[in-house]
N, C-alpha and C. Protein backbone atom coordinates (compact mmCIF):
# COMPACT_ATOMS: atom_id res chain seq x y z
N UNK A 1 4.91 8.33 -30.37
CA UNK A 1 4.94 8.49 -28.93
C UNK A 1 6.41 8.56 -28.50
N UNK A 2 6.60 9.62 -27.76
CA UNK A 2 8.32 9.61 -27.22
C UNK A 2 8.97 8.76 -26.50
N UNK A 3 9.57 8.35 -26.41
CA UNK A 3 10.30 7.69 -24.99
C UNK A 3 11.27 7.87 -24.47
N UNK A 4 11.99 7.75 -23.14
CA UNK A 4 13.06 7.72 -22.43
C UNK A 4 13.77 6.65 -22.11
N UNK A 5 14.67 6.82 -21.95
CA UNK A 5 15.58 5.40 -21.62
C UNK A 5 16.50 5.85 -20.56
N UNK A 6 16.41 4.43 -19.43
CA UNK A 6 17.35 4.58 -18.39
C UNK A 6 18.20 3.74 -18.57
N UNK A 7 19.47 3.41 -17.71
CA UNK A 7 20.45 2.56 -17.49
C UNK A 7 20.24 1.71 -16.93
N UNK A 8 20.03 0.20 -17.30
CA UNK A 8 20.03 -0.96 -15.97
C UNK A 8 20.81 -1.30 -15.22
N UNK A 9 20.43 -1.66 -13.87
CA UNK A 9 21.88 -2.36 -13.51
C UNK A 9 23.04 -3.07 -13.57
N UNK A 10 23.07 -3.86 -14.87
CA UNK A 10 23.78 -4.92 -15.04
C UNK A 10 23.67 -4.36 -16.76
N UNK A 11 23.90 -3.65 -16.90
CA UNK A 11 23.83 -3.27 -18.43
C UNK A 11 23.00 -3.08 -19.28
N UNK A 12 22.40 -2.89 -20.33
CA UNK A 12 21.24 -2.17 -21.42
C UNK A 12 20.68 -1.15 -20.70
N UNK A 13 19.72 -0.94 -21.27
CA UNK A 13 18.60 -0.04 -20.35
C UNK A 13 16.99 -0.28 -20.87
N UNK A 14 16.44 0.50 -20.01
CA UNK A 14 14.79 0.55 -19.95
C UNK A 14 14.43 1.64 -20.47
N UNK A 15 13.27 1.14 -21.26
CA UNK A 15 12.30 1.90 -22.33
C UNK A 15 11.01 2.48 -21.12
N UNK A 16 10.83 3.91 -21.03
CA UNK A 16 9.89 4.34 -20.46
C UNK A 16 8.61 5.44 -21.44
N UNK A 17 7.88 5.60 -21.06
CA UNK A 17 6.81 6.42 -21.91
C UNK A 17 7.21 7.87 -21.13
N UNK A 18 7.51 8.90 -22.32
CA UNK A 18 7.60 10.30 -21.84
C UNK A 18 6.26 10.91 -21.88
N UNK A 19 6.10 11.51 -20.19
CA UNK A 19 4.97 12.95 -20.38
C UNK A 19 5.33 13.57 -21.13
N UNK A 20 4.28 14.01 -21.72
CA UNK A 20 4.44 15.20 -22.97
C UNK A 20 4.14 16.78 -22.06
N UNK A 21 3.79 16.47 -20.30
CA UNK A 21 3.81 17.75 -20.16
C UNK A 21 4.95 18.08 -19.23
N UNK A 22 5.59 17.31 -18.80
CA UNK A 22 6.86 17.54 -17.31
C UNK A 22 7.95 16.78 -18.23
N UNK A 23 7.80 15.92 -19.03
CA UNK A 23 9.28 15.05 -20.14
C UNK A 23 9.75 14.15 -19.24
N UNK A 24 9.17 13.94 -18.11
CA UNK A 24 9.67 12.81 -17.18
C UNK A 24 9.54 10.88 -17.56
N UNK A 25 10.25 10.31 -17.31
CA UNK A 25 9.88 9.04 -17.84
C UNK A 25 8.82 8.39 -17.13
N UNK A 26 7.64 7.68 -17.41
CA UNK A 26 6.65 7.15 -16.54
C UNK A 26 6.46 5.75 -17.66
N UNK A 27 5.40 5.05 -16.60
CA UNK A 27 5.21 3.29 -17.04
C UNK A 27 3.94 3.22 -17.73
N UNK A 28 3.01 4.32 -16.99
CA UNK A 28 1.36 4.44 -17.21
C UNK A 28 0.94 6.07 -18.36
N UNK A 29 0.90 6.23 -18.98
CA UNK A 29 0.48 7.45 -19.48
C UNK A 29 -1.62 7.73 -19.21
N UNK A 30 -1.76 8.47 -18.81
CA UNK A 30 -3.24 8.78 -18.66
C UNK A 30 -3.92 9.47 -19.54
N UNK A 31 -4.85 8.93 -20.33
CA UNK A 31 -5.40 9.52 -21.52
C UNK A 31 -6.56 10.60 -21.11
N UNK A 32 -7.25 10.65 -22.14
CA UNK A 32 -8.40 12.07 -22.27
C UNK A 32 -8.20 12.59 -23.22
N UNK A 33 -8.31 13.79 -22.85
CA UNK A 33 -8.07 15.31 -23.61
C UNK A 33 -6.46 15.19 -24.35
N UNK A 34 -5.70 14.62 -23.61
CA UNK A 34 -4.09 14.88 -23.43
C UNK A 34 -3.76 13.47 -22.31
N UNK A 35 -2.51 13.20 -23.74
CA UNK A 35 -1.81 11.94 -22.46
C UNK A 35 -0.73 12.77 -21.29
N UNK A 36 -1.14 12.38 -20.51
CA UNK A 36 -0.56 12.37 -19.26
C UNK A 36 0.18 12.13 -18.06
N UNK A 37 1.15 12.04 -17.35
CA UNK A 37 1.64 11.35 -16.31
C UNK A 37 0.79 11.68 -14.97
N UNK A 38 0.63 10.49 -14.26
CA UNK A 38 0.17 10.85 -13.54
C UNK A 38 -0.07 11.78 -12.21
N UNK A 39 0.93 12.54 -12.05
CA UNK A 39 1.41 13.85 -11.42
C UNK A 39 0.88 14.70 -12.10
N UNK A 40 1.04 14.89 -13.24
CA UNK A 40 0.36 16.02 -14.18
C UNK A 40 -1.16 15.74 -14.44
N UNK A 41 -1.45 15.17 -14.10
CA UNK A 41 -3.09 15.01 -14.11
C UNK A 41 -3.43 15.14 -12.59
N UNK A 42 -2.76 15.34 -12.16
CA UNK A 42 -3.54 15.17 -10.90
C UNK A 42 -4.10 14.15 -9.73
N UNK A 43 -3.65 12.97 -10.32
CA UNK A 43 -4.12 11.99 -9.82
C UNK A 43 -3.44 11.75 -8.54
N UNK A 44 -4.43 10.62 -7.77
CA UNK A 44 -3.33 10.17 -6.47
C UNK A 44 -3.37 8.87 -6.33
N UNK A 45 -3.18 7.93 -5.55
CA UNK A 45 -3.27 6.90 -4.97
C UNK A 45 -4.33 6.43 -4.33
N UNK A 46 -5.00 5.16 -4.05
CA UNK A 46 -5.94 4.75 -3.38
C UNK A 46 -6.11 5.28 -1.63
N UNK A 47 -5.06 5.10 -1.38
CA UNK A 47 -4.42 4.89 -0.13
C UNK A 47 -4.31 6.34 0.68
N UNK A 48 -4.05 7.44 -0.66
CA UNK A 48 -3.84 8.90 0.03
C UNK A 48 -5.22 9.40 -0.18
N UNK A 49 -6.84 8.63 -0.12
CA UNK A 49 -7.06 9.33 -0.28
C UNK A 49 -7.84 8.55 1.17
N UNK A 50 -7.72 7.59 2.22
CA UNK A 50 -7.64 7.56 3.88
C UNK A 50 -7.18 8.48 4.44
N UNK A 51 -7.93 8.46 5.22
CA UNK A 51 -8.44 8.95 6.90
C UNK A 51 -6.79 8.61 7.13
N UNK A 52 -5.80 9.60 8.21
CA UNK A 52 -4.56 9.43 8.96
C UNK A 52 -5.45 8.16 10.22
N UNK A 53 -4.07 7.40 10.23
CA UNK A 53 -4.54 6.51 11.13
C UNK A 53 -5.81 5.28 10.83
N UNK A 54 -6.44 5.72 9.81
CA UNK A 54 -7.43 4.26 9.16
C UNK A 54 -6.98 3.89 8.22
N UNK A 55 -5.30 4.15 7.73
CA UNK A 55 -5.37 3.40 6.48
C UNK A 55 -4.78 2.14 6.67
N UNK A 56 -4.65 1.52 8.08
CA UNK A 56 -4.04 0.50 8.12
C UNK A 56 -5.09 -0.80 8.02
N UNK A 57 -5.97 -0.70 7.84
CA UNK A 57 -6.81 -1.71 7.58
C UNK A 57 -6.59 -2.88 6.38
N UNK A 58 -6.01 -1.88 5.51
CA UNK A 58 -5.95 -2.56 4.78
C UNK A 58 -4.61 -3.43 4.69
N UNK A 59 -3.39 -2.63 5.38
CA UNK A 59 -2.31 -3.64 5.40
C UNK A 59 -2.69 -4.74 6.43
N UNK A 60 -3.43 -4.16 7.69
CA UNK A 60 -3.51 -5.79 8.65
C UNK A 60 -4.43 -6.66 7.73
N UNK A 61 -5.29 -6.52 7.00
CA UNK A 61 -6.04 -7.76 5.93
C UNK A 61 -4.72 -8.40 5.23
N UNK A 62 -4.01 -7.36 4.47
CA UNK A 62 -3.11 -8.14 3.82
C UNK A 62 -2.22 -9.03 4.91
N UNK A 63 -1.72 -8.24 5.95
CA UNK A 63 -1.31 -9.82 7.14
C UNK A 63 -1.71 -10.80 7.17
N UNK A 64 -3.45 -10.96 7.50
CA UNK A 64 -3.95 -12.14 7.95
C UNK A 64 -4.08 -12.91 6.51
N UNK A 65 -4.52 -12.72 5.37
CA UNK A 65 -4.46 -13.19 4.65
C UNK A 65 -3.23 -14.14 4.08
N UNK A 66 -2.42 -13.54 4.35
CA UNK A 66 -0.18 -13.96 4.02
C UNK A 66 -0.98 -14.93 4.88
N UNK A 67 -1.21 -14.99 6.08
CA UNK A 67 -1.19 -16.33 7.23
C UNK A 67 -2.24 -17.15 7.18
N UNK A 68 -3.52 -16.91 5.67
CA UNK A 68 -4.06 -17.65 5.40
C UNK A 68 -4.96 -17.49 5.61
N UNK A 69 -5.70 -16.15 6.11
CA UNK A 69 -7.04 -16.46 7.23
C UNK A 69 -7.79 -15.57 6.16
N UNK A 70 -9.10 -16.13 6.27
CA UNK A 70 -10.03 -16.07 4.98
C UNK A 70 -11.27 -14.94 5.93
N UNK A 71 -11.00 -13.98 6.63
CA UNK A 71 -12.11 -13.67 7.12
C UNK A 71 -12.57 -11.97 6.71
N UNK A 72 -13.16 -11.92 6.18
CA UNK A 72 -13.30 -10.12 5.36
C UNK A 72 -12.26 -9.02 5.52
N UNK A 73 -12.65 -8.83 7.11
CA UNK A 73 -12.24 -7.72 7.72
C UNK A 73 -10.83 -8.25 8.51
N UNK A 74 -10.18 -7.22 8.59
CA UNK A 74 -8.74 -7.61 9.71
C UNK A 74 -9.33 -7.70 10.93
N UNK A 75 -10.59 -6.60 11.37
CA UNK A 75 -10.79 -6.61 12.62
C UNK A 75 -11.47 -7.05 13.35
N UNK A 76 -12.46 -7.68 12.31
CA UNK A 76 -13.33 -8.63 12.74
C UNK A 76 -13.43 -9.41 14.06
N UNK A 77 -12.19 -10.05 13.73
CA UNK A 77 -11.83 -11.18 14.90
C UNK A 77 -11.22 -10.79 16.07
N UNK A 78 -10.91 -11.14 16.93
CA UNK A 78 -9.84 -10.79 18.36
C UNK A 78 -8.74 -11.70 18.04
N UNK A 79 -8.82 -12.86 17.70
CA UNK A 79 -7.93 -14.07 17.86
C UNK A 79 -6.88 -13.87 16.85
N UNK A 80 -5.47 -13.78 16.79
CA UNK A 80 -4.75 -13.60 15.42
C UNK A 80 -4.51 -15.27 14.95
N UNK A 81 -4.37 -14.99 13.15
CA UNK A 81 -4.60 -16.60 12.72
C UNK A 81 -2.97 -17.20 13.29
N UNK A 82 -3.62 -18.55 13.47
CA UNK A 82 -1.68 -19.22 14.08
C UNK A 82 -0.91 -19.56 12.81
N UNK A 83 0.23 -19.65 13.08
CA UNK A 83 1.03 -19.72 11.97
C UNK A 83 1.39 -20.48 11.06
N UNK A 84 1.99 -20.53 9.93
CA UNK A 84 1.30 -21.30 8.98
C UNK A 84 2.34 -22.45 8.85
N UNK A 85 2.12 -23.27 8.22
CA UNK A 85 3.81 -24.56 8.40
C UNK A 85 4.22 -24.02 7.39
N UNK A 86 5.86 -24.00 8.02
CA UNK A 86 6.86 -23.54 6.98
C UNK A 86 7.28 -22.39 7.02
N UNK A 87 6.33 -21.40 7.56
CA UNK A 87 7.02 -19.84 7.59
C UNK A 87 7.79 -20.24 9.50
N UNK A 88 8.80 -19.38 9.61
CA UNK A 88 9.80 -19.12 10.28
C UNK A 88 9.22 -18.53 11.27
N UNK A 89 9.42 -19.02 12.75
CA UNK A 89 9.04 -17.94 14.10
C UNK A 89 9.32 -16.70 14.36
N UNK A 90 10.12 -16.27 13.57
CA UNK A 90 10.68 -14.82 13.79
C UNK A 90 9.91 -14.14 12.76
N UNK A 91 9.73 -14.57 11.38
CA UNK A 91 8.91 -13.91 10.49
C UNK A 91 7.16 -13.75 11.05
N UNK A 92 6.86 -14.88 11.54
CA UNK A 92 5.21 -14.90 12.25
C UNK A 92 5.45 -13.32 13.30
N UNK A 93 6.32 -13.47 14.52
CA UNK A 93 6.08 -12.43 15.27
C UNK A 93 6.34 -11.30 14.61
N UNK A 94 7.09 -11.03 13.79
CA UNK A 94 7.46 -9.88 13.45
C UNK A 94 6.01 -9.20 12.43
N UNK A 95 5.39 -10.15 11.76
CA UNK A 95 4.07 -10.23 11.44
C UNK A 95 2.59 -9.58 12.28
N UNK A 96 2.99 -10.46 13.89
CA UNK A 96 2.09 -10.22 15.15
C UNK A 96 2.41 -8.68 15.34
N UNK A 97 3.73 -8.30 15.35
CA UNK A 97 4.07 -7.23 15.95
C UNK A 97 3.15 -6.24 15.45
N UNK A 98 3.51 -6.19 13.73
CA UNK A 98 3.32 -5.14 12.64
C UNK A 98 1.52 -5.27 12.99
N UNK A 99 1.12 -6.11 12.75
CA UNK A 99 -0.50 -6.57 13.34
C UNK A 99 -0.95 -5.86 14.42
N UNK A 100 -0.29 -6.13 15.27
CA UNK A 100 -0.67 -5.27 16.75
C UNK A 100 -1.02 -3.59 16.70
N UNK A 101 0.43 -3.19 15.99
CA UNK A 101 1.01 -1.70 15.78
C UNK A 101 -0.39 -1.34 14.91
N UNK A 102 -1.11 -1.54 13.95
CA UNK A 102 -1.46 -1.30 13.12
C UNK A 102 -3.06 -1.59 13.61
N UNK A 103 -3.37 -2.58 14.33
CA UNK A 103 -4.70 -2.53 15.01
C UNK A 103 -4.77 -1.40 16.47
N UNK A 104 -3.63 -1.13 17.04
CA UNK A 104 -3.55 0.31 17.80
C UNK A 104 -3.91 1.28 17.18
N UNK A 105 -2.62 1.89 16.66
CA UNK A 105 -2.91 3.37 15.89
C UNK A 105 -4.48 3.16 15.16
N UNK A 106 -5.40 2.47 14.36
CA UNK A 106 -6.21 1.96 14.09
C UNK A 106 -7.51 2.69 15.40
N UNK A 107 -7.76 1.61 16.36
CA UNK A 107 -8.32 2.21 17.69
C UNK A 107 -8.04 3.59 18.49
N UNK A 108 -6.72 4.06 18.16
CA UNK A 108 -6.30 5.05 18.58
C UNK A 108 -6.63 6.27 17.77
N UNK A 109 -6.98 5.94 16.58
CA UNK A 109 -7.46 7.12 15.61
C UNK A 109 -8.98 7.38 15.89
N UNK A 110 -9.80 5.92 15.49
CA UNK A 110 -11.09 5.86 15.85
C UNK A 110 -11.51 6.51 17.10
N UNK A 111 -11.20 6.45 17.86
CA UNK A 111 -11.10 6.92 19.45
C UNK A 111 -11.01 8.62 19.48
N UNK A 112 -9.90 8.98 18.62
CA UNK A 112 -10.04 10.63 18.67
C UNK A 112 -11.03 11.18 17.57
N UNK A 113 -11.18 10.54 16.46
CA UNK A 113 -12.10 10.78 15.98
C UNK A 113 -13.79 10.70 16.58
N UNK A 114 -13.76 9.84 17.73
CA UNK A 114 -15.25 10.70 18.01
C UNK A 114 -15.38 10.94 19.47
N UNK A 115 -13.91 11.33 19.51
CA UNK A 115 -13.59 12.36 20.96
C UNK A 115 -13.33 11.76 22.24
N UNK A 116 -13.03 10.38 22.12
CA UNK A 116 -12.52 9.56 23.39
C UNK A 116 -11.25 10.00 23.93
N UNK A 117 -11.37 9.94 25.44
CA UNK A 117 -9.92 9.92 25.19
C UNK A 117 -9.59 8.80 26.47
N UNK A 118 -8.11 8.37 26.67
CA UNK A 118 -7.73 7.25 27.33
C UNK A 118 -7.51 8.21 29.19
């Protein structure tokens, strides 16, 4: 199996797995027929394969969760969870903010998607 090597920051370097079809260095090779990088197969991400505007669901879960709150869905609730001891007031709002932003565009997508408008 080939490999590539980069430069580290602070000296040596890193061992990567070469595509055998682009020669690029990658971490994951994708098997089958032919190992693969994942560009050359075609593949994508979880994330690219959301709706514009619904993929934030899943980052506001990951919010409430950071702040502890055990409840399925981000949107479930109205109430945002209060903050946790020990994290910093500026880190919580900046948290609320990203929360807010992300339950908008969220409603704001849903909304044109079945033709509302404000």
């Amino acid at each position: 199996m080939p490999y590539v090597w980069t430069p580290t920051r602070f000296g040596g370097r890193r061992q990567w797995f070469k595509c055998l079809s682009c020669g690029k260095g990658c971490r994951i090779l994708y098997g089958g027929v032919r190992f693969r990088c994942r560009r050359c197969h075609g593949l994508r991400y979880q994330s690219q394969y959301e709706q514009p505007g619904l993929g934030g669901v899943d980052q506001a879960d990951k919010i409430r969760r950071r702040l502890g709150d055990k409840v399925g869905s981000a949107f479930e609730r109205d109430e945002f969870p209060p903050k946790p001891k020990g994290m910093h007031w500026k880190t919580y709002r900046r948290l609320e903010r990203r929360y807010d932003e992300l339950q908008f565009r969220w409603t704001m997508a849903a909304m044109a998607r079945f033709g509302i408008r404000l």
